[in-house]
N, C-alpha and C. Protein backbone atom coordinates (compact mmCIF):
# COMPACT_ATOMS: atom_id res chain seq x y z
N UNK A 1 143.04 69.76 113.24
CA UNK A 1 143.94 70.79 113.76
C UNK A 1 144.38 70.41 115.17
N UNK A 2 145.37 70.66 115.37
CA UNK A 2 146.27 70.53 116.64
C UNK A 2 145.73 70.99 118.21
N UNK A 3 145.02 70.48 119.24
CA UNK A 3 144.90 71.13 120.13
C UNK A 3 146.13 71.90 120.51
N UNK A 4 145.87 73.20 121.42
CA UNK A 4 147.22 73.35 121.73
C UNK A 4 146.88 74.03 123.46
N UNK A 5 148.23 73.97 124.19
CA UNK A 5 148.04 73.97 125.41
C UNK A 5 147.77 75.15 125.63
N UNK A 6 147.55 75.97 126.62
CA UNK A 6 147.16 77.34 126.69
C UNK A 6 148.43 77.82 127.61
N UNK A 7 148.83 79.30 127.54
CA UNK A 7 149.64 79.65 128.45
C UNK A 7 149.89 80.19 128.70
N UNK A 8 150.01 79.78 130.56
CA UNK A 8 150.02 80.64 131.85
C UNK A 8 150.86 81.96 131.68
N UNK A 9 150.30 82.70 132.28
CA UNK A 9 150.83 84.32 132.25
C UNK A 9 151.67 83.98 134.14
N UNK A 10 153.18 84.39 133.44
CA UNK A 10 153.44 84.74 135.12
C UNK A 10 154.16 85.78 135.41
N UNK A 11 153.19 86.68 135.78
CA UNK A 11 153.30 88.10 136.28
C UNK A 11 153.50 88.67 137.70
N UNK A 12 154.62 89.52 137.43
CA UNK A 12 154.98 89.89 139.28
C UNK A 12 153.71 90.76 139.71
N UNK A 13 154.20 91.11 141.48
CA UNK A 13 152.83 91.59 141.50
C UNK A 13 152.16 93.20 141.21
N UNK A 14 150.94 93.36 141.54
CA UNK A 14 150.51 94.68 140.91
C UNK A 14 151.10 95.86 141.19
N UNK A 15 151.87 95.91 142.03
CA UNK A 15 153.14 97.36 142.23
C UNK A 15 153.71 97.70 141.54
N UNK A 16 154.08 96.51 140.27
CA UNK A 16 155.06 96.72 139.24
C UNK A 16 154.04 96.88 137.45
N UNK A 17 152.82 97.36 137.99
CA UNK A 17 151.50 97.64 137.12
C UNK A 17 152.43 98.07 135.80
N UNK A 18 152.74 99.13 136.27
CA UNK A 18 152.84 100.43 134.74
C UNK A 18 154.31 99.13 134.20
N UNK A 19 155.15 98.66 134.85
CA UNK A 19 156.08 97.87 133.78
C UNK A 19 155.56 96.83 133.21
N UNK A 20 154.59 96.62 133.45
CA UNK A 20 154.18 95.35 132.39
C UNK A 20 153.43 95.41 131.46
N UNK A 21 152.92 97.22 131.37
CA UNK A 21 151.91 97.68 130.39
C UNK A 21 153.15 98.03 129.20
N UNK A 22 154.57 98.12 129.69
CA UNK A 22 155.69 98.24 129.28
C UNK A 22 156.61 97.04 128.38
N UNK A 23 155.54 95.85 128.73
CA UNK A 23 156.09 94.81 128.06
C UNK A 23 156.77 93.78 129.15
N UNK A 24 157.34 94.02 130.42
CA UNK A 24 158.20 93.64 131.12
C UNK A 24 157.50 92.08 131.44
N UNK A 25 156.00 91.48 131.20
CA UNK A 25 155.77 90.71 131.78
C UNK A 25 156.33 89.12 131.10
N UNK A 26 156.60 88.24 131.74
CA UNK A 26 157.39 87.19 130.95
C UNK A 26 156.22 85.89 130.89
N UNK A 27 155.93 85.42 130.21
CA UNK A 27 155.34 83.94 129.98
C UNK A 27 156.06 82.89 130.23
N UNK A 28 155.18 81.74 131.10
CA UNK A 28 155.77 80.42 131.47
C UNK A 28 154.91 79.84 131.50
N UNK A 29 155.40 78.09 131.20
CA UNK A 29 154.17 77.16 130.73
C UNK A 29 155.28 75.87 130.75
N UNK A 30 154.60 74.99 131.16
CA UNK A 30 155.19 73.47 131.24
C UNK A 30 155.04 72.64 129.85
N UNK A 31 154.07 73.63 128.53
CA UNK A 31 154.10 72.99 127.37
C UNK A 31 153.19 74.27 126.69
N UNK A 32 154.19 74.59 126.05
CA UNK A 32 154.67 76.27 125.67
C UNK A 32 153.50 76.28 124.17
N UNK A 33 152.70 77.10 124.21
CA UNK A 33 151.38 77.04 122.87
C UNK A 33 152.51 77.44 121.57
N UNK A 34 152.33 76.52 120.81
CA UNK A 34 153.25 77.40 119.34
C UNK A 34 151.82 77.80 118.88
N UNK A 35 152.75 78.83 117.84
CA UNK A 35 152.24 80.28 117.20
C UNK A 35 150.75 79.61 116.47
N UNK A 36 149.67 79.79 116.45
CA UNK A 36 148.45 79.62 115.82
C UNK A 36 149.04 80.14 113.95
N UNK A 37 148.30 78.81 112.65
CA UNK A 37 149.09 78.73 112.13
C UNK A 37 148.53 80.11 111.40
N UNK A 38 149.13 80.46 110.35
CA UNK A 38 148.67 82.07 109.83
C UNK A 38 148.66 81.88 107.99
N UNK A 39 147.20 81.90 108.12
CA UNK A 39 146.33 81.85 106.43
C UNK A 39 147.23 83.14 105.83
N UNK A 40 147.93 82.44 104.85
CA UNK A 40 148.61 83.36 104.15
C UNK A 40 148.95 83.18 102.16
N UNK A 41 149.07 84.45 101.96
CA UNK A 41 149.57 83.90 100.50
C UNK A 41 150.64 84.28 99.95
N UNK A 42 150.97 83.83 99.10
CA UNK A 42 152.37 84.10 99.07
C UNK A 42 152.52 85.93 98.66
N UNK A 43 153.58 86.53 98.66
CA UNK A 43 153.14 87.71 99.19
C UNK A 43 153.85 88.13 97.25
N UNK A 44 153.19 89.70 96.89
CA UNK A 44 153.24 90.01 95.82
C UNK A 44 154.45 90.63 95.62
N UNK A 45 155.73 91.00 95.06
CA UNK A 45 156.79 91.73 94.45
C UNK A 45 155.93 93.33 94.43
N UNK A 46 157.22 93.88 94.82
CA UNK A 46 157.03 95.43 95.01
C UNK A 46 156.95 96.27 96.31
N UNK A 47 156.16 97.19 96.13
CA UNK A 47 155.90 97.84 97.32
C UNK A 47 153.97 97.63 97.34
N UNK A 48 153.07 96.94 96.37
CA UNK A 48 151.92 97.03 96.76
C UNK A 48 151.52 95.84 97.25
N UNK A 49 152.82 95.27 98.15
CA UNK A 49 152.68 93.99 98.39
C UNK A 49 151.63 93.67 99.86
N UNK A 50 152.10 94.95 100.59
CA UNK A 50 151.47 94.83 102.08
C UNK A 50 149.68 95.30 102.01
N UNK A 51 149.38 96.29 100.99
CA UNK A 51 147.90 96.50 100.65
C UNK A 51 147.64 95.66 100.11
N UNK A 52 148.16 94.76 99.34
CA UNK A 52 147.23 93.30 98.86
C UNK A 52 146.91 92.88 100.15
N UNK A 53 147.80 92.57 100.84
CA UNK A 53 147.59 91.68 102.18
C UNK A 53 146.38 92.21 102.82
N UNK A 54 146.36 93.30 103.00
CA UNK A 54 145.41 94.19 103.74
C UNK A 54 144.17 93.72 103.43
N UNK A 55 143.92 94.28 101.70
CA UNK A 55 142.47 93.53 101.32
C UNK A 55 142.04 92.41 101.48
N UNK A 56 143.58 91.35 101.41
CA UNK A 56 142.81 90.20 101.47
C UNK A 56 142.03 89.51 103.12
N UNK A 57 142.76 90.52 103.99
CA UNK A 57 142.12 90.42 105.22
C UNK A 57 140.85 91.37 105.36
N UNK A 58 140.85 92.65 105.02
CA UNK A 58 139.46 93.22 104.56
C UNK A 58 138.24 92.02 103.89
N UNK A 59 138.63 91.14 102.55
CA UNK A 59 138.03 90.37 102.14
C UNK A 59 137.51 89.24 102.99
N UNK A 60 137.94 89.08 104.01
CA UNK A 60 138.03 87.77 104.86
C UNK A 60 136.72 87.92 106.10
N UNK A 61 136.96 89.59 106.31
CA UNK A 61 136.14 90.32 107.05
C UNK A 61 135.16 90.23 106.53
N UNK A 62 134.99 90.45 104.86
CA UNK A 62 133.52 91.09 104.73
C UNK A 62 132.62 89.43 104.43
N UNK A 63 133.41 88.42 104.57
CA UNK A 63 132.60 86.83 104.56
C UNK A 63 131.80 86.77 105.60
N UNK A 64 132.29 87.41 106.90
CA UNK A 64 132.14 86.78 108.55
C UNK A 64 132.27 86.23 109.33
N UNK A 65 131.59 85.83 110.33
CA UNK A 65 132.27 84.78 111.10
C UNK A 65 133.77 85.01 112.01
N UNK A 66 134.68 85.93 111.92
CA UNK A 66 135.65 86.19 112.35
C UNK A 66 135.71 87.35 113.48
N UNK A 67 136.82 86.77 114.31
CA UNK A 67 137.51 87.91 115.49
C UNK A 67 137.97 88.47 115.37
N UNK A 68 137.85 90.19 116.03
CA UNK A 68 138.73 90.82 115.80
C UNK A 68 139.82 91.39 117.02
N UNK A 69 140.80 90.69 117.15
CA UNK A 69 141.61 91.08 118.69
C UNK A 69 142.34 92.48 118.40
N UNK A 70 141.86 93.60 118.79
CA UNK A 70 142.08 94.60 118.44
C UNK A 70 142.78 95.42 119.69
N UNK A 71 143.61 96.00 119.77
CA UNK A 71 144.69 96.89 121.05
C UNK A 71 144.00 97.99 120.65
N UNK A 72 143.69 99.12 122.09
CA UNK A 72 143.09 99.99 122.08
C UNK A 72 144.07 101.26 121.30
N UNK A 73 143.32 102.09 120.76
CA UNK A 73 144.21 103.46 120.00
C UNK A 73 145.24 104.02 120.63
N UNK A 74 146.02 105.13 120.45
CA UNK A 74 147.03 105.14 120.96
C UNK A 74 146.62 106.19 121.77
N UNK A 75 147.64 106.15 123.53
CA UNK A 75 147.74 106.76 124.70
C UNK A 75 149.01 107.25 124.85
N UNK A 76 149.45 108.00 125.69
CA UNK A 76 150.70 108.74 125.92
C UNK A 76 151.03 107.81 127.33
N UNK A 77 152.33 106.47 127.11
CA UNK A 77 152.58 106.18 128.59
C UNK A 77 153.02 106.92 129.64
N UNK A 78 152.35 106.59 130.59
CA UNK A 78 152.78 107.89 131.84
C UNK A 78 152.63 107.10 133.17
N UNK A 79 152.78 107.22 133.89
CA UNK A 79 152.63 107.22 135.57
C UNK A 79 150.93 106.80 135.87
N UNK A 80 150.46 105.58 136.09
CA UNK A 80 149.23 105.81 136.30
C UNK A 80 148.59 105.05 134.94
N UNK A 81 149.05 104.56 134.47
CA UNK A 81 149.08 103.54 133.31
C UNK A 81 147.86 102.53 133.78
N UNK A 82 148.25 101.74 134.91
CA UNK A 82 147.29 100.65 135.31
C UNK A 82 146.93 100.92 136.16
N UNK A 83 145.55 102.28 136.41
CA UNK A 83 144.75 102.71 137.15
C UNK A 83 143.75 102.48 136.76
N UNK A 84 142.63 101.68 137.20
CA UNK A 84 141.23 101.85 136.77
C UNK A 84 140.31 102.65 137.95
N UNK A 85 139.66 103.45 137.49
CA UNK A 85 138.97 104.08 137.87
C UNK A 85 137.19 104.05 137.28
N UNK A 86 136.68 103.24 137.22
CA UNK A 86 135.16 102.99 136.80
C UNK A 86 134.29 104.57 137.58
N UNK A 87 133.63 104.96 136.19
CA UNK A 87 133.12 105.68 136.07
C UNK A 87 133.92 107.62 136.72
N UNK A 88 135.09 107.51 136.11
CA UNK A 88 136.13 108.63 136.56
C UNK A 88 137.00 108.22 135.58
N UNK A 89 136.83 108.56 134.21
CA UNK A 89 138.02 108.68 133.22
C UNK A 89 138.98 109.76 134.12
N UNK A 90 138.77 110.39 134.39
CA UNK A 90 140.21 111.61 134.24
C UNK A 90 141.11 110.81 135.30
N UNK A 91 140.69 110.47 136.11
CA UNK A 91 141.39 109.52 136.68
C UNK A 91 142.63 108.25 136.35
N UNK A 92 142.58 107.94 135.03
CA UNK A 92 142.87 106.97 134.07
C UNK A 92 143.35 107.92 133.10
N UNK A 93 144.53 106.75 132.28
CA UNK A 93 145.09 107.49 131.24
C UNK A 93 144.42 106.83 129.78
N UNK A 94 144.09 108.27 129.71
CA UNK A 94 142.80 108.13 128.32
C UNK A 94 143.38 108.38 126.68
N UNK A 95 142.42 108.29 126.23
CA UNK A 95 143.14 108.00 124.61
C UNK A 95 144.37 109.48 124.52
N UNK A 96 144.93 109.53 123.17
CA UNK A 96 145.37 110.88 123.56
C UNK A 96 144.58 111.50 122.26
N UNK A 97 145.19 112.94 121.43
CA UNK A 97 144.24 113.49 120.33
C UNK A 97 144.55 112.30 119.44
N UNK A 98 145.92 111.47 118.87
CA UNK A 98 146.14 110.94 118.11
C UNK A 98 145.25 109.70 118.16
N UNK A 99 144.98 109.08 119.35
CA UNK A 99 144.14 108.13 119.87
C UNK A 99 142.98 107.94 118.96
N UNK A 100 142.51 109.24 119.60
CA UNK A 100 141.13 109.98 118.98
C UNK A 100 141.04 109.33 117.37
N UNK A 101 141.86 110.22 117.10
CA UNK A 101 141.55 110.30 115.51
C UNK A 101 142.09 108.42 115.06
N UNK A 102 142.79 107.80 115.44
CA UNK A 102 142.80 106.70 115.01
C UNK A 102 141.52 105.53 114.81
N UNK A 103 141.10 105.66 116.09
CA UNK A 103 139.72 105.06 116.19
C UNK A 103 138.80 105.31 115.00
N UNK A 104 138.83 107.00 114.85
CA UNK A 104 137.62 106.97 113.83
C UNK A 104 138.04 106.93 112.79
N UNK A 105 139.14 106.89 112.44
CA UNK A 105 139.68 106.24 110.63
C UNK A 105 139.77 104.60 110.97
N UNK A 106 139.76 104.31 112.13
CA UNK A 106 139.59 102.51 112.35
C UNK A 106 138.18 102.90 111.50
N UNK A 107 136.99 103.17 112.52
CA UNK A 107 135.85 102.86 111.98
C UNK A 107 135.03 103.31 110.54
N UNK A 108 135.96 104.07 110.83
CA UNK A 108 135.42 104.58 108.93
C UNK A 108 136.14 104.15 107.98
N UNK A 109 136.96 103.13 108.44
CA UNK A 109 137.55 101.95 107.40
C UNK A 109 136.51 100.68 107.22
N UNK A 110 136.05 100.34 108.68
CA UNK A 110 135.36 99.34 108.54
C UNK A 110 133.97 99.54 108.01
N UNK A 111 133.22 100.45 107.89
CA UNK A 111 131.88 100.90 107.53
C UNK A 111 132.58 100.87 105.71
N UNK A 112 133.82 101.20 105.29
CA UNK A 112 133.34 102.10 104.19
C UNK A 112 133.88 100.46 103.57
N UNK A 113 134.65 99.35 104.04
CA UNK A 113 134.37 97.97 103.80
C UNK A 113 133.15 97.55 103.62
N UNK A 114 132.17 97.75 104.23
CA UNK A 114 130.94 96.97 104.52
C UNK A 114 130.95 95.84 105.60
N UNK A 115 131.71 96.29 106.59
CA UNK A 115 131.85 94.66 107.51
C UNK A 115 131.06 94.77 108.58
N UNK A 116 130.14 93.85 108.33
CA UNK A 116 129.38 93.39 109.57
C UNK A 116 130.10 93.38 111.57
N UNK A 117 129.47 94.21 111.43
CA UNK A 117 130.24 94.15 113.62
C UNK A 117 129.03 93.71 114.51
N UNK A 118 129.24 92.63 115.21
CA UNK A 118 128.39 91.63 115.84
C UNK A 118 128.87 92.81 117.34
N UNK A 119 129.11 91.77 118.24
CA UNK A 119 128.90 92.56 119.74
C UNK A 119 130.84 92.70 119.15
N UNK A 120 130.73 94.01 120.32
CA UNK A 120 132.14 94.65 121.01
C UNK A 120 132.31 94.48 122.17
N UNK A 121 133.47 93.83 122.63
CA UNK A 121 133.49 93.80 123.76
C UNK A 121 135.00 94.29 124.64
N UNK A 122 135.12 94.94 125.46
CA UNK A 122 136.38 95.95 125.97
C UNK A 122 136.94 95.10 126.62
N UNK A 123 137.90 95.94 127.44
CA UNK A 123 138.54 96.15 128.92
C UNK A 123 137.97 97.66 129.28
N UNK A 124 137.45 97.36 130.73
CA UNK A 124 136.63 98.60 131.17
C UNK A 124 137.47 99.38 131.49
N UNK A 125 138.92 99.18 131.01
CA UNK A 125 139.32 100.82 131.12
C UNK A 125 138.67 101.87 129.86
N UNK A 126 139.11 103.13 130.23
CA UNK A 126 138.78 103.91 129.19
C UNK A 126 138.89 103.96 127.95
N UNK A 127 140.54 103.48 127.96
CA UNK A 127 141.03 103.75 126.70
C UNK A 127 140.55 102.54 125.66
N UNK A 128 139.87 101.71 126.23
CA UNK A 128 138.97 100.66 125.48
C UNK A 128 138.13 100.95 125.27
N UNK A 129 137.79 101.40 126.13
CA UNK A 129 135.79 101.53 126.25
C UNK A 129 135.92 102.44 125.15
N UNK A 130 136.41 103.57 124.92
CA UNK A 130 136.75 104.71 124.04
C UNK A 130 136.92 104.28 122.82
N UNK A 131 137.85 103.55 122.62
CA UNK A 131 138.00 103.06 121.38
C UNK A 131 137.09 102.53 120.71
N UNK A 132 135.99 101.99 121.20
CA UNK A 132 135.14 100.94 120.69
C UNK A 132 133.84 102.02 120.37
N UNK A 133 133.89 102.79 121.44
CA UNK A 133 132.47 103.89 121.01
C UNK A 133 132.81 105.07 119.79
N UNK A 134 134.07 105.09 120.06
CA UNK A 134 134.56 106.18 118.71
C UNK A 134 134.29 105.58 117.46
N UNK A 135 135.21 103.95 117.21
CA UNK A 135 135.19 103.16 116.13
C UNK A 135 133.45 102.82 115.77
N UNK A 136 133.18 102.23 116.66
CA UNK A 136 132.03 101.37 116.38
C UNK A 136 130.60 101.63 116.95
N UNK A 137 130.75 102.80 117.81
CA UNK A 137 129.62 103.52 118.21
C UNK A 137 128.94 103.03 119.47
N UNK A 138 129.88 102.08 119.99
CA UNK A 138 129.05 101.03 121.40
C UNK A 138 130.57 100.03 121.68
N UNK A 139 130.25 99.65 123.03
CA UNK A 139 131.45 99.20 123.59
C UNK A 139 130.25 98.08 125.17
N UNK A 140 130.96 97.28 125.12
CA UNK A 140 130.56 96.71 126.33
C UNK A 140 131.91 95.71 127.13
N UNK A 141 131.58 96.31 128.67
CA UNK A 141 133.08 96.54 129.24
C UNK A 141 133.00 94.62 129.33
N UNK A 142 134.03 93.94 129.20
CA UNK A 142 133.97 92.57 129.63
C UNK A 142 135.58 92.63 130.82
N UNK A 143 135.14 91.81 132.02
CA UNK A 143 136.66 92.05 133.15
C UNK A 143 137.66 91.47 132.98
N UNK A 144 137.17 89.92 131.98
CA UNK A 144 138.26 89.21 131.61
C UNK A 144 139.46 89.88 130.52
N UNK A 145 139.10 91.37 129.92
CA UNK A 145 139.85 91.74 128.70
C UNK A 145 140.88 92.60 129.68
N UNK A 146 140.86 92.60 130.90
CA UNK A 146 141.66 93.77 131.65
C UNK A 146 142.93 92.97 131.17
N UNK A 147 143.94 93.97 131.52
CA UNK A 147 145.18 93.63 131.45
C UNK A 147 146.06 92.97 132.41
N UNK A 148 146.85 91.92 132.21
CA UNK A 148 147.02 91.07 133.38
C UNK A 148 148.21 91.45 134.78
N UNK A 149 148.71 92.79 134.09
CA UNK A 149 149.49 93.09 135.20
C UNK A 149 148.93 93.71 136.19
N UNK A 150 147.42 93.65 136.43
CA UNK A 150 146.60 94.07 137.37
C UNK A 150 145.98 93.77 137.92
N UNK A 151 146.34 91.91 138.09
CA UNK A 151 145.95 90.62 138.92
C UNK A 151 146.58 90.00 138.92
N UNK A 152 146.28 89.12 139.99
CA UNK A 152 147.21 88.18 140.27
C UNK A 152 147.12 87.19 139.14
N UNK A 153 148.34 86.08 139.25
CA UNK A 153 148.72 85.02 138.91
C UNK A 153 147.62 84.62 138.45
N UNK A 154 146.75 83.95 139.25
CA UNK A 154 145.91 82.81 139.01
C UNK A 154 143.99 84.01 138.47
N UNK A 155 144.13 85.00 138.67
CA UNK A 155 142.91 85.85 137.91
C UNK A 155 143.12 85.95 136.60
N UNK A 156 144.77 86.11 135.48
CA UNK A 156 145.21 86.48 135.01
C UNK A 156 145.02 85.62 134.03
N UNK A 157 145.36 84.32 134.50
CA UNK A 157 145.68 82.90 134.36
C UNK A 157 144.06 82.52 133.51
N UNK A 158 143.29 82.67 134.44
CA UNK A 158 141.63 82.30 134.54
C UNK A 158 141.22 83.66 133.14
N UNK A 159 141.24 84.49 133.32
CA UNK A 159 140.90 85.26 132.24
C UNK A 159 141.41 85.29 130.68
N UNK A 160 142.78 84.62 130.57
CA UNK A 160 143.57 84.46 129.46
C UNK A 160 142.60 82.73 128.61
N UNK A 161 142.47 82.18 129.53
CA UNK A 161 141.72 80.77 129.34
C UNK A 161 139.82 81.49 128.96
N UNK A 162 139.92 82.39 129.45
CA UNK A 162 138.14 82.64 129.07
C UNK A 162 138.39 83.69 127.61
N UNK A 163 139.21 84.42 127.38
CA UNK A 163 139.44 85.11 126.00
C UNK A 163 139.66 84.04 125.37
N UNK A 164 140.72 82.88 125.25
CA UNK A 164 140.80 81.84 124.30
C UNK A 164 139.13 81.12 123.79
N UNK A 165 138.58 80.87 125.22
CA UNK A 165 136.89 79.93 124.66
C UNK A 165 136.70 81.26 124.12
N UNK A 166 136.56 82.10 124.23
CA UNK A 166 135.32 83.40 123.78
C UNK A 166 135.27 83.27 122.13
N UNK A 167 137.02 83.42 122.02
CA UNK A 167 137.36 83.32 120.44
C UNK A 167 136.56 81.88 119.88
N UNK A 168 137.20 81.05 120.41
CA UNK A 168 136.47 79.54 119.74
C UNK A 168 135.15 79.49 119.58
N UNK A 169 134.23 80.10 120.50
CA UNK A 169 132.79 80.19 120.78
C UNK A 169 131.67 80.64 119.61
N UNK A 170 133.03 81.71 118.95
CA UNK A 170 132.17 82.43 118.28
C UNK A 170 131.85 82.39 116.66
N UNK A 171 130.42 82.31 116.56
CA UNK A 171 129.91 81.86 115.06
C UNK A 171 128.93 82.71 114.58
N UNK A 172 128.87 82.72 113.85
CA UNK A 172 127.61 83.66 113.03
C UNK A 172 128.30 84.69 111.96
N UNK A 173 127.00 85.30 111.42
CA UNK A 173 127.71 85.71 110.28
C UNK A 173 128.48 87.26 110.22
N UNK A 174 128.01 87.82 111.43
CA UNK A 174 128.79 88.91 111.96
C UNK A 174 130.16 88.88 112.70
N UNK A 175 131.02 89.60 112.71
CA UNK A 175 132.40 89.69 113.48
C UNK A 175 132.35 90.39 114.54
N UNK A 176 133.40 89.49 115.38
CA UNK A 176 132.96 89.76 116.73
C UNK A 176 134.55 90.91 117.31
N UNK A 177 134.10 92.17 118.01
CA UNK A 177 135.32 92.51 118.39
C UNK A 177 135.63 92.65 119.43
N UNK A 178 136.61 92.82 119.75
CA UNK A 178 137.51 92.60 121.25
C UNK A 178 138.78 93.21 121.78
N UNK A 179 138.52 94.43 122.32
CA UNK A 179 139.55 95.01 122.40
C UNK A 179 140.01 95.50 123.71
N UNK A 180 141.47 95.08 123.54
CA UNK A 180 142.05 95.00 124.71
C UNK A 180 143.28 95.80 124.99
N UNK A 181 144.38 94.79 125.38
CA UNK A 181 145.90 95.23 125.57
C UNK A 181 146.57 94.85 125.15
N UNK A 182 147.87 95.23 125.26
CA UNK A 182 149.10 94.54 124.54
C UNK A 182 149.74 92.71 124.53
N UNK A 183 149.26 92.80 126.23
CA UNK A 183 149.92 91.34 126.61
C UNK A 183 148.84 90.83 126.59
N UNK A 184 147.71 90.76 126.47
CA UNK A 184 146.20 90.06 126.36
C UNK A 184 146.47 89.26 125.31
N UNK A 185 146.69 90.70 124.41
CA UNK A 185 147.11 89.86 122.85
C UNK A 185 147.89 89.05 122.36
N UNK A 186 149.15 89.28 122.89
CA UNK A 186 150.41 88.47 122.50
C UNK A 186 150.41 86.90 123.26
N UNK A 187 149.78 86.86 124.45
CA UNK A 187 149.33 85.81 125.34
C UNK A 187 148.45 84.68 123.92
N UNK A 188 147.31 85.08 123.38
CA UNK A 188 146.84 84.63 122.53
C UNK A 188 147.36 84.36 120.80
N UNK A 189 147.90 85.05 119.94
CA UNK A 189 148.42 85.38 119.14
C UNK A 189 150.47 85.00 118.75
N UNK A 190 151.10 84.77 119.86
CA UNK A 190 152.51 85.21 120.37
C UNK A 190 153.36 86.01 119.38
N UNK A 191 152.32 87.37 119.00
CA UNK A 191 152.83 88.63 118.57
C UNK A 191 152.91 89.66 119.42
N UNK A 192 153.29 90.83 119.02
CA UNK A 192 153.33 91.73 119.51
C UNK A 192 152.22 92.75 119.23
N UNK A 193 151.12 93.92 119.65
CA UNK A 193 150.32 95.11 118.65
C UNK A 193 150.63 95.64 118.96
N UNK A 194 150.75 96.68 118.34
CA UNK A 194 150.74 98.07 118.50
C UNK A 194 149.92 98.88 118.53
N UNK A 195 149.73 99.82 119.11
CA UNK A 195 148.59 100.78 119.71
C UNK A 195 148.01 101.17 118.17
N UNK A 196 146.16 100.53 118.31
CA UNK A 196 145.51 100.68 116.89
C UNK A 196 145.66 99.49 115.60
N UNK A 197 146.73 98.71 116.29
CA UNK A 197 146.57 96.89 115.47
C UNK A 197 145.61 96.62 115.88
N UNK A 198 144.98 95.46 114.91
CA UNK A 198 144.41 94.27 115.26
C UNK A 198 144.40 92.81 114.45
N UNK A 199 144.64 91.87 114.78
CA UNK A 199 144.52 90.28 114.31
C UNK A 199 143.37 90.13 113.81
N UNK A 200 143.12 89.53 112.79
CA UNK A 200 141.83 88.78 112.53
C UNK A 200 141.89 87.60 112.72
N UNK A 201 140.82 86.89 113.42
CA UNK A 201 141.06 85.36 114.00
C UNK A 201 139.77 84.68 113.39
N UNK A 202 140.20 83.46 112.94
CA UNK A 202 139.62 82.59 112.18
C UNK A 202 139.05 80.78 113.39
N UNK A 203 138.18 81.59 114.18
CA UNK A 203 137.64 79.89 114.99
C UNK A 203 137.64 78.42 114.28
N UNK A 204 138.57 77.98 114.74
CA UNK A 204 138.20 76.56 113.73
C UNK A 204 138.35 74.94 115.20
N UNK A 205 137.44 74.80 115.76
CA UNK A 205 137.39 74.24 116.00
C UNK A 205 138.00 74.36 117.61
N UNK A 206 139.30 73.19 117.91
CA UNK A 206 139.73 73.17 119.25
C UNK A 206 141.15 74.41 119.46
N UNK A 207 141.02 75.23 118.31
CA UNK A 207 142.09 76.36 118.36
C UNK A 207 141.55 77.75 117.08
N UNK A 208 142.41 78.26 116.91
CA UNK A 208 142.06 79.51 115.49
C UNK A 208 143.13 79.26 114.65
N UNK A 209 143.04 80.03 113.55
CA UNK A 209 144.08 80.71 112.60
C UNK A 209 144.08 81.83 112.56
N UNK A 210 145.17 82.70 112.26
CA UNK A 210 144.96 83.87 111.86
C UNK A 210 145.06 84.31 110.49
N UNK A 211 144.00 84.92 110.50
CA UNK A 211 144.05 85.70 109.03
C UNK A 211 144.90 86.64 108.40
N UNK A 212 145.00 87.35 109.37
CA UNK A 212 146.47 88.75 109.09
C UNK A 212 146.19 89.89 110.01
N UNK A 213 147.06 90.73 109.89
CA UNK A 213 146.97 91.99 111.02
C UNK A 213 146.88 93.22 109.71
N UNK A 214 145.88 93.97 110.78
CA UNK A 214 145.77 95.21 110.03
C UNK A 214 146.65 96.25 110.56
N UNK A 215 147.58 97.10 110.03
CA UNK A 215 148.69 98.22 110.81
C UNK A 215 148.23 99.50 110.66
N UNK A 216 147.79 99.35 109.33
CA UNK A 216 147.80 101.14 109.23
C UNK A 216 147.46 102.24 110.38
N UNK A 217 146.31 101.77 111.33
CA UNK A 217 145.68 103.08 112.23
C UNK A 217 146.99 102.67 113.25
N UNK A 218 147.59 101.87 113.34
CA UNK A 218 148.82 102.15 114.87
C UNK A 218 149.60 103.13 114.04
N UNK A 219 149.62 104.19 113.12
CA UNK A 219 150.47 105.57 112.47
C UNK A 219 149.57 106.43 112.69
């Protein structure tokens, strides 16, 4: 498999927080990562074409060994977007009711699968940390999952390069999850999630594959 280069996040600075939780932040790189390739099958005629897909990433889950890059449930954007406040949720903009309830049909999808969940690991904002204790009953905050419009250049830079090893790192027969932000993800992936997606990532060596994205809880 193809090494591939990793790449730099270049983000204005933290004043312009809440627009880049907005999408506004742009990527640049002197040798631009193409798309990680994506385990797929050819897809079925109809409309029960996208729940095949589903299972067969459910199925993929319940083997092991796999990542799960998961965007936290859904929040109401507002003013105050990229505030962290450690140990002062109200301070921070927290899941909303819909949030709520997404998480726990996340996790009572994955229990009623049977899929093994190895460690969880956040962004110590809330709306992570939240997500992960609703879904999965435990959350542990990691700093590198923060979102990058809330460091500089070169923190941003350094943390996008430590989520890539984390993914590669990881083996065993449990799945490992990881949930973050929007541009965390797309930085790794060069998709887009939506609030309550997540990728399944397949470690293979000096890069991943992806397995498929799950949609349903971003409704």
């Amino acid at each position: 498999m193809t090494v591939r280069k990793r790449t730099a996040l270049a983000c204005v600075p933290v004043a312009l927080a809440a627009l880049l939780m907005l999408g506004s932040c742009s990527f640049a790189s002197s040798e631009r990562r193409e798309p990680p390739p994506l385990e797929s099958v050819a897809p079925l005629p109809g409309e029960d074409a996208a729940a095949d897909d589903e299972e067969r990433v459910w199925a993929a889950l319940e083997a092991g060994g796999k990542v799960i890059l998961l965007r936290h449930t859904h929040v109401v954007i507002r003013e105050g977007i990229g505030r962290l406040a450690p140990g002062n949720c109200e301070k921070e903009v927290n899941l909303s009711p819909r949030g709520v309830a997404q998480a726990r049909r996340l996790g009572e999808a994955f229990r009623a699968h049977g899929i093994s969940i190895g460690e969880v690991l956040a962004s110590p904002f809330c709306r992570c940390m939240d997500t992960g204790r609703i879904a999965f009953g435990r959350a542990t905050a990691a700093a590198y999952l923060m979102p990058p419009g809330v460091l500089s250049d070169e923190k941003a830079a350094s943390n996008d390069a430590r989520l890539f090893r984390t993914i590669l790192g990881h083996r065993g027969a449990s799945n490992l999850v990881m949930i973050t932000h929007d541009l965390n993800i797309a930085d790794q992936v060069l998709e887009p999630a939506e609030m309550g997606e997540f990728f399944v990532l397949q470690p293979a060596g000096a890069d991943f594959s992806i397995v498929g994205k799950i949609r349903r809880f971003s409704r």
